[in-house]
Protein backbone atom coordinates (compact mmCIF):
# COMPACT_ATOMS: atom_id res chain seq x y z
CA UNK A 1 0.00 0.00 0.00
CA UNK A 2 1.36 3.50 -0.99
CA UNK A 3 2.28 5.75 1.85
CA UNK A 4 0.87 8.43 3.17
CA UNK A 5 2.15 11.94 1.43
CA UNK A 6 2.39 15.41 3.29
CA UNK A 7 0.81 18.70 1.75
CA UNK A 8 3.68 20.08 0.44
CA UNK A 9 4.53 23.63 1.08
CA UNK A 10 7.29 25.67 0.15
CA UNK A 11 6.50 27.89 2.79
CA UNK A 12 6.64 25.58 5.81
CA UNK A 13 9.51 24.05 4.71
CA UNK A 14 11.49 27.48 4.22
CA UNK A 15 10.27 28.16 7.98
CA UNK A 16 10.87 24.77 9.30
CA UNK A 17 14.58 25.05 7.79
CA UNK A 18 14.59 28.84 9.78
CA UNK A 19 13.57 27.26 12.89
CA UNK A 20 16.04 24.48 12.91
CA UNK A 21 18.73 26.78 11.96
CA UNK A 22 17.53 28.26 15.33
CA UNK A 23 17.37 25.60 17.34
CA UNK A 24 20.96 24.00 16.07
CA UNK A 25 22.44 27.57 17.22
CA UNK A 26 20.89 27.55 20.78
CA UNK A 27 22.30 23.70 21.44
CA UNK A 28 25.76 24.31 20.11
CA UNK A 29 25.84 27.28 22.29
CA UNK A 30 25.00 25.68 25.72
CA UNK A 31 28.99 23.90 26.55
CA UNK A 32 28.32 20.92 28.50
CA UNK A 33 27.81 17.53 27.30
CA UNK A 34 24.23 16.42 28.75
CA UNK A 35 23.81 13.35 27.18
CA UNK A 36 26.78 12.10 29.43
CA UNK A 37 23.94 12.02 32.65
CA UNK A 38 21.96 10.03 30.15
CA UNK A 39 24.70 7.89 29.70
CA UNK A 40 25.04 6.89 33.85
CA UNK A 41 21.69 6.59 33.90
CA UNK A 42 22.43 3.69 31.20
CA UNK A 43 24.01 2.04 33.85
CA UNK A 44 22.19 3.27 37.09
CA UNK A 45 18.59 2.51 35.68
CA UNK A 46 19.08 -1.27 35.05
CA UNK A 47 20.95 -2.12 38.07
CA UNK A 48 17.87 -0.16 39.76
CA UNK A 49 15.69 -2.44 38.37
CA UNK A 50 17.82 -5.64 38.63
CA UNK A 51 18.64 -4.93 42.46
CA UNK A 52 15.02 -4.21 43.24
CA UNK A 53 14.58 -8.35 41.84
CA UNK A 54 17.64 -9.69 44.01
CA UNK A 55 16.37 -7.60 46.87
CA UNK A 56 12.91 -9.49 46.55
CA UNK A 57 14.11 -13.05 45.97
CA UNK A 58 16.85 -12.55 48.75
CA UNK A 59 13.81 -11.09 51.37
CA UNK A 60 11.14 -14.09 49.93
CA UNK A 61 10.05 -14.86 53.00
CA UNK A 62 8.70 -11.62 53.48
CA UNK A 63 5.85 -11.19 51.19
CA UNK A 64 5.11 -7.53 52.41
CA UNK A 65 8.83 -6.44 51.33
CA UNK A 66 8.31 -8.69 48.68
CA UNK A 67 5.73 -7.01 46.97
CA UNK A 68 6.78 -3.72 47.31
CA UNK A 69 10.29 -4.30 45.42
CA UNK A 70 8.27 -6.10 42.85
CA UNK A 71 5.92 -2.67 42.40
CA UNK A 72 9.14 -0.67 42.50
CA UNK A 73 10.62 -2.71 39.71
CA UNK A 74 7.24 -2.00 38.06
CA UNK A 75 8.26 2.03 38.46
CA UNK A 76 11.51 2.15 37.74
CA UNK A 77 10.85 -0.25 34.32
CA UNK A 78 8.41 3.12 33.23
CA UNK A 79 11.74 5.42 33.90
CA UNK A 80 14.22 2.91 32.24
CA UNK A 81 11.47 3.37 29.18
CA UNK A 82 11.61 7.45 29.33
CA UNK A 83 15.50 7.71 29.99
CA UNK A 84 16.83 4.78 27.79
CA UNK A 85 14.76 2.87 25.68
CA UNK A 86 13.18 5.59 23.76
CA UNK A 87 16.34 8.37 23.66
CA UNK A 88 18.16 5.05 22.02
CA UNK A 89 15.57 4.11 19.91
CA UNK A 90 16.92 7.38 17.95
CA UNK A 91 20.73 6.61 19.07
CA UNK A 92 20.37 9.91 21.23
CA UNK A 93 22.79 8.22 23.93
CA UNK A 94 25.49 7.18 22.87
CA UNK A 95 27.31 8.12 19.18
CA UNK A 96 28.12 4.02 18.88
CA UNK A 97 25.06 2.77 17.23
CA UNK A 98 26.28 -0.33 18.55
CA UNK A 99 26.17 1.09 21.85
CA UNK A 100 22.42 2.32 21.96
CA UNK A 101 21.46 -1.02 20.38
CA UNK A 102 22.63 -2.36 23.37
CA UNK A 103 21.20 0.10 25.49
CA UNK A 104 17.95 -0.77 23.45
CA UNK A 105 17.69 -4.39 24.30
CA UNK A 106 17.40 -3.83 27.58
CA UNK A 107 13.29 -4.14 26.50
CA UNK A 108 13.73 -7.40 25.50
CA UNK A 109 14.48 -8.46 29.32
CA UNK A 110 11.39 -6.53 30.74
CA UNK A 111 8.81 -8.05 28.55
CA UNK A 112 8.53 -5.98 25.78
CA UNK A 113 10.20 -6.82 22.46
CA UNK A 114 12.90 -4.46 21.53
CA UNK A 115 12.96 -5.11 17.84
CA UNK A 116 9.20 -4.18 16.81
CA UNK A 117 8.98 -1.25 18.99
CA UNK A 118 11.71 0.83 17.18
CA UNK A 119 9.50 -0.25 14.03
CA UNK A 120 6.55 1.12 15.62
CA UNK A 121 7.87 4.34 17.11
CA UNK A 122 10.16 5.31 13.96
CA UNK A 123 8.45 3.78 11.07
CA UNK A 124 5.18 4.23 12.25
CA UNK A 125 4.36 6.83 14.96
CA UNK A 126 7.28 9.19 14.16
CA UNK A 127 6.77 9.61 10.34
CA UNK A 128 2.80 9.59 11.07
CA UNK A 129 1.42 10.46 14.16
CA UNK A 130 -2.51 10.75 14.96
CA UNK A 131 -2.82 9.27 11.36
CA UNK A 132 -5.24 5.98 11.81
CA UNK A 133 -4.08 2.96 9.93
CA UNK A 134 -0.48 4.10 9.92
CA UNK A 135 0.17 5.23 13.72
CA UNK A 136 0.34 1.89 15.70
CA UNK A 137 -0.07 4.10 18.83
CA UNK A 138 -3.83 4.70 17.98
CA UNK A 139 -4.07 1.61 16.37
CA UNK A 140 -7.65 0.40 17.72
CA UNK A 141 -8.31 -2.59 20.10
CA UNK A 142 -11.90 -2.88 20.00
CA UNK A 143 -12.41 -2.08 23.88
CA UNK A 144 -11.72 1.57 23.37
CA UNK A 145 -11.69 4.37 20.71
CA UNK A 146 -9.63 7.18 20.13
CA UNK A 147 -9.93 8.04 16.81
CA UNK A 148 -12.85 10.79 16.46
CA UNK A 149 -14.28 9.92 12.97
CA UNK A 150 -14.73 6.38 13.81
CA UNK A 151 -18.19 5.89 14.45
CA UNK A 152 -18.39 3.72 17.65
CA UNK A 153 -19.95 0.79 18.05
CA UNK A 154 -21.24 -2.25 20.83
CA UNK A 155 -19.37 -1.54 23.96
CA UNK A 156 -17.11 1.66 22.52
CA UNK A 157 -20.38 3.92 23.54
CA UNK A 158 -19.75 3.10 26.87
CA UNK A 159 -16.00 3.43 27.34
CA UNK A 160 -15.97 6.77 29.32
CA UNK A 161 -17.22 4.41 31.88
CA UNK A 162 -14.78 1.70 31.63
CA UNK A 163 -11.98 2.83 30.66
CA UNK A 164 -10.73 3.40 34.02
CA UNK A 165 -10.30 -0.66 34.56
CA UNK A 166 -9.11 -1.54 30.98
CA UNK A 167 -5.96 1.12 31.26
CA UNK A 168 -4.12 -0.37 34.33
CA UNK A 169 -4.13 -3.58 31.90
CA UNK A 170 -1.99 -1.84 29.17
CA UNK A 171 1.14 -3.73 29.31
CA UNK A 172 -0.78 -6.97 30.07
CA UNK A 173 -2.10 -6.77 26.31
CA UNK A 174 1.31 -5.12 25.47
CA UNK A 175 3.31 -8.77 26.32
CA UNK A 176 0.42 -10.88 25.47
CA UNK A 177 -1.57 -9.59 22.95
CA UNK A 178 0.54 -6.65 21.10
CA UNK A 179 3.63 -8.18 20.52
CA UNK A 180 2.63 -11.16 19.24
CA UNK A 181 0.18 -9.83 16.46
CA UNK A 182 2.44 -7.48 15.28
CA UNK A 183 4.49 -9.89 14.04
CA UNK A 184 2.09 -13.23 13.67
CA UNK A 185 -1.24 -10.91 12.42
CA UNK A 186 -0.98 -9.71 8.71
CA UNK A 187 -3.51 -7.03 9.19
CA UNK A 188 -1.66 -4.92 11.61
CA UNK A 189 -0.43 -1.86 11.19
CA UNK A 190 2.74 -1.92 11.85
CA UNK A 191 3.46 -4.28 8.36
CA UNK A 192 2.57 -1.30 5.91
CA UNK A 193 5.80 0.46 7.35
CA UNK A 194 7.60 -2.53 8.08
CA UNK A 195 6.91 -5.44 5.64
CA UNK A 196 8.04 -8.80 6.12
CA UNK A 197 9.43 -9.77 9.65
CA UNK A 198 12.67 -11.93 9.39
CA UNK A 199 11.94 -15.32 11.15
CA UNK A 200 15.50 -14.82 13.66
CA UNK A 201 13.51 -11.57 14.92
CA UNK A 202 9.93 -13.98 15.76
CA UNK A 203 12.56 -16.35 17.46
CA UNK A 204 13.75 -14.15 19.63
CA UNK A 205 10.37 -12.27 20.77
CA UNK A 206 9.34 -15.97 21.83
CA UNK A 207 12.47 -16.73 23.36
CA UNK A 208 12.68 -13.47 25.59
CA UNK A 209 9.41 -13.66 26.27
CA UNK A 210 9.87 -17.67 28.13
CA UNK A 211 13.09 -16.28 29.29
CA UNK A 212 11.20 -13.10 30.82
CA UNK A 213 8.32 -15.21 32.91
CA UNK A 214 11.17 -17.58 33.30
CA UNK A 215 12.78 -14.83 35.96
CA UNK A 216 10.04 -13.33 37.25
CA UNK A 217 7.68 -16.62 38.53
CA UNK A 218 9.52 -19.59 38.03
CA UNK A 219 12.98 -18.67 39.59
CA UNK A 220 10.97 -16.81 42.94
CA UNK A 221 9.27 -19.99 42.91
CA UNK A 222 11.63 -22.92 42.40
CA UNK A 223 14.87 -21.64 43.49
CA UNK A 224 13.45 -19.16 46.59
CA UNK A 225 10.25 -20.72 47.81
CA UNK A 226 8.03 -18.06 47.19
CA UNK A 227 4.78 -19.26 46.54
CA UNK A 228 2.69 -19.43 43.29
CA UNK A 229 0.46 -17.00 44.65
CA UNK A 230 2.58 -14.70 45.91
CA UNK A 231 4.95 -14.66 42.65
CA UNK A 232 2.02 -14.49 40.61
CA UNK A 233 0.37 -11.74 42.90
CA UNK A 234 3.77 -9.33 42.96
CA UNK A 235 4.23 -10.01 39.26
CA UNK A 236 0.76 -8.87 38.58
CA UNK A 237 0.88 -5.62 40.77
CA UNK A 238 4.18 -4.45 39.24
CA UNK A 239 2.89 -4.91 35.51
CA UNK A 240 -0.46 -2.73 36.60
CA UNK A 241 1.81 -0.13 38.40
CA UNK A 242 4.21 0.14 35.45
CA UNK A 243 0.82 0.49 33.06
CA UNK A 244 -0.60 3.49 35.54
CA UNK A 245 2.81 5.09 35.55
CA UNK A 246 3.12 4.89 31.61
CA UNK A 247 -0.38 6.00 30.76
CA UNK A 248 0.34 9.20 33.01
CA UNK A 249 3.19 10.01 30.26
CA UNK A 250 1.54 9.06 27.20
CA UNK A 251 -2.00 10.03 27.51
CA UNK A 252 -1.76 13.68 27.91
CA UNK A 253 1.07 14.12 24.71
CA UNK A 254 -1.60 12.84 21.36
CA UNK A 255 -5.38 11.70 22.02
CA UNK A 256 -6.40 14.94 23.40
CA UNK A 257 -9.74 16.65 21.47
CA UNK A 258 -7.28 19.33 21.31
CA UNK A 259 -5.18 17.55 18.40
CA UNK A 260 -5.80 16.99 15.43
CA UNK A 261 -6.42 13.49 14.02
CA UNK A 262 -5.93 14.04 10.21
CA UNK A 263 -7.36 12.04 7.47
CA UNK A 264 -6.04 10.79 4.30
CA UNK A 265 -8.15 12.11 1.13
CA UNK A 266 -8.64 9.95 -1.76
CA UNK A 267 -4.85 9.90 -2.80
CA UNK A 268 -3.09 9.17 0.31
CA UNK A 269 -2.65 12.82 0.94
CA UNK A 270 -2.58 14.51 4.20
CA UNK A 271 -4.03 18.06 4.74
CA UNK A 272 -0.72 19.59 6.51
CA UNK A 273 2.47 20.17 5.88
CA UNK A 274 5.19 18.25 7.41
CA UNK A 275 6.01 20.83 9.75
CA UNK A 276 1.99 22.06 10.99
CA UNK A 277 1.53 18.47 11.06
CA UNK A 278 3.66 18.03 14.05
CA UNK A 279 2.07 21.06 15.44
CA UNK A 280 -1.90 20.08 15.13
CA UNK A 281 -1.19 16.31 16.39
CA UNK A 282 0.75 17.12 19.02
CA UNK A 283 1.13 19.20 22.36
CA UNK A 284 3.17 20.03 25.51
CA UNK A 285 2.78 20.07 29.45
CA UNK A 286 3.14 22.81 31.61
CA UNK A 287 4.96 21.31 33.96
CA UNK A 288 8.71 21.99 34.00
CA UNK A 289 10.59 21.04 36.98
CA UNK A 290 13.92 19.03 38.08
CA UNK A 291 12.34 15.45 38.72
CA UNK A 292 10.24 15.89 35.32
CA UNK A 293 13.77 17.28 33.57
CA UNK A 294 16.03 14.71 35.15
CA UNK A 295 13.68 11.50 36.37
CA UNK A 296 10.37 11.32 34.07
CA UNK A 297 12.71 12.15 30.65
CA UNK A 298 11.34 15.62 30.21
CA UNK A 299 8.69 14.12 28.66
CA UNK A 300 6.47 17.36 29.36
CA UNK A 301 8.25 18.43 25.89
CA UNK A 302 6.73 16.22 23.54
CA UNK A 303 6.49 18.70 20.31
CA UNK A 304 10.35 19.17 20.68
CA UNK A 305 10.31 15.35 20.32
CA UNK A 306 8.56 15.06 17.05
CA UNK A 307 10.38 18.26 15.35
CA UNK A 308 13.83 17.64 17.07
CA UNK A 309 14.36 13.80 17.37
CA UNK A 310 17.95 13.76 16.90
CA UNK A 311 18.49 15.65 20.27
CA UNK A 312 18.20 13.73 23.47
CA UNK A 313 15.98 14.92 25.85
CA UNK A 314 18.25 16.51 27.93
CA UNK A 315 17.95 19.53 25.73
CA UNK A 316 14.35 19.55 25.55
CA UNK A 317 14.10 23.02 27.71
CA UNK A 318 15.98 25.12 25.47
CA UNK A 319 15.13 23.71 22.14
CA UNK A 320 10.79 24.27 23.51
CA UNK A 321 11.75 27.69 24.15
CA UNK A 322 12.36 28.21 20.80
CA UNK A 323 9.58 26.54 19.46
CA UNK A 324 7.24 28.32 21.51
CA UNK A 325 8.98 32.06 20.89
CA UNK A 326 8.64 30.83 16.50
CA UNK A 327 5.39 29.82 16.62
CA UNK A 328 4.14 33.04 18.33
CA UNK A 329 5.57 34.86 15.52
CA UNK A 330 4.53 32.48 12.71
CA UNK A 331 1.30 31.55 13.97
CA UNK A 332 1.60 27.70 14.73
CA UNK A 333 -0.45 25.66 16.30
CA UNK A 334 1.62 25.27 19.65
CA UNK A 335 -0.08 23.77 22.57
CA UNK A 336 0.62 23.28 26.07
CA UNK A 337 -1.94 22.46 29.14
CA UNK A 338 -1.58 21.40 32.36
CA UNK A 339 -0.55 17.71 32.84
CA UNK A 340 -4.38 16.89 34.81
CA UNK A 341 -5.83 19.54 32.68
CA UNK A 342 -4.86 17.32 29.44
CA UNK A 343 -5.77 14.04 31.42
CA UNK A 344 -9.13 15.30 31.87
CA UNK A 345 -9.06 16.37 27.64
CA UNK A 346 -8.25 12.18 27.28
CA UNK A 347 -11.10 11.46 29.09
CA UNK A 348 -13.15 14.17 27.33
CA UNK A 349 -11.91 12.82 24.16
CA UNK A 350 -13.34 8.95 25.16
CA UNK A 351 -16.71 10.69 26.36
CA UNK A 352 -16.85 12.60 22.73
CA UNK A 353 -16.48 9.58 20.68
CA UNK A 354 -18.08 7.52 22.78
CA UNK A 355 -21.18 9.94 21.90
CA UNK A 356 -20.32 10.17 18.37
CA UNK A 357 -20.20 13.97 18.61
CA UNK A 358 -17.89 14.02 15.60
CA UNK A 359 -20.65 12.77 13.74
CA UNK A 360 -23.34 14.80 15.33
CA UNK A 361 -21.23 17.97 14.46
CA UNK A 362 -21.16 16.98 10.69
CA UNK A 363 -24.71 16.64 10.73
């Protein structure tokens, strides 16, 4: 299937090539190295993690302390995602490719699969975000929708009252569901950016996956005497704490009613530019503080993200306040709310569709 194409504008391009001119000016300027704190946290992050799962096996017999390293790990697996995973994903940490591949793989040993994410985020969300049937991030389950021209159907009219129990179970269908038909299921999205999925890379989903439930119930249980229930029980708390922690981050950034969710016309052809793309699908958070800078990933700078991907994060203040100053004075569609202001937009979002309002509004 042909891709997607982007309005092109002479215009936008002229001014997106002005503001990155801009932007490479204010980075070069500031002295310091950042992405060197990135770079311990490469190391810190893991061994978090890791020591947080010796701690509990080595304390088995206490199932209070138990549990609590095992929601820890369950934190601290959401931070190695915002500091590592997705700053290497786009080689931000290190200049070795080699070296963030490494850095990379460190999904493959928390459950996830390291290999079809980077195809999602880069291939996929990156090059076309908001866009249904080509962003696997709003690629629809059936439970919920998030897509506003999408009529809903069955249980979808009722997810504004639901969706409250089906979110804490988003990395549940991320290791059990997800994964697997993204590379077993023809249909899914992620195979129009893609294509075909060498068999070495199904191998090795299946055999981190066994090697990943491997660690975290059978060793507790066989080697340390914890019992089924309780490794079953800790297991199952961390994964819903980790899916709380991550919807916090990525809820408020895309399916807001605030953003745009543009449709393809008759010849693949989006209405925006490249550069207002970015702009209408995407917005910021007005919270800007040392633990969101240095602990969450500054991920309250998501529009520097999606212009900017080839800088780490750890130059996400600067490069916003140059976005923000250029689209004043161009007129772009910059957004930035209040991190429970734009939770409550998600949920108005669910309510909207829920109701069909787009529908009710082209009527």
């Amino acid at each position: 299937m042909e891709k997607p194409i982007y309005f092109k504008n002479s215009e936008d391009a002229k001014l997106f090539n002005e503001l990155r001119k801009k932007v490479n000016q204010r980075v070069e300027a500031i002295p310091e190295n950042r992405d060197i704190y990135i770079q311990i946290k490469a190391v810190i992050l893991p061994l978090v993690y890791f020591g947080l799962y010796v701690f509990a096996l080595l304390h088995a017999d206490q199932s209070g302390v138990y549990i609590l390293s095992f929601i820890l790990m369950g934190l601290s697996l959401v931070l190695i995602y915002l500091n590592l995973i997705h700053e290497a994903a786009h080689n931000n940490i290190f200049k070795s490719k080699r070296l963030n591949s490494l850095v990379l793989q460190i999904f493959d040993f928390v459950g996830a699969n390291s290999y079809i994410w980077k195809k999602r985020h880069i291939a996929s969300h990156h090059a076309y975000p908001n866009v249904d049937g080509w962003d696997t991030d709003i690629e629809q389950s059936g439970l919920l929708l998030i897509v506003p021209w999408i009529k809903a159907k069955g249980i979808q009219k009722y997810q504004h009252f639901f969706f409250f129990l089906v979110y804490p179970l988003y990395l549940f269908n991320w290791m059990f569901i997800r994964d697997f038909r993204d590379f077993f299921d023809n249909e899914r999205v992620i195979l129009k950016t893609q294509g075909a999925i060498p068999v070495k890379e199904k191998i090795k989903m299946v055999a981190y996956k066994l090697f990943y439930f491997f660690y975290q119930i059978a060793v507790p249980v066989l080697f340390f005497k914890v019992s089924l229930g309780l490794a079953l029980g800790a297991w199952f708390l961390q994964v819903i704490a980790a899916s709380i922690f991550a919807l916090f981050v990525l809820l408020p950034l895309h399916p807001l009613p605030d953003n745009a969710f543009p449709k393809l016309d008759e010849k693949n052809e989006l209405s925006y530019s490249w550069l207002n793309h970015q702009f209408e699908v995407t917005n910021d958070l007005k919270e800007n503080n040392w633990f969101v800078r240095n602990i969450l990933g500054n991920f309250n700078f998501h529009v520097a993200h999606h212009l900017f991907p080839n800088y780490s994060y750890a130059y996400y203040n600067e490069i916003t306040e140059e976005i923000e100053q250029f689209a004043k004075e161009h007129g772009l569609a910059y957004k930035r709310f209040p991190m429970t202001t734009a939770l409550g937009k998600h949920v108005d979002l669910l309510k909207q569709n829920a109701n069909n309002a787009y529908f009710i509004l082209e009527e």
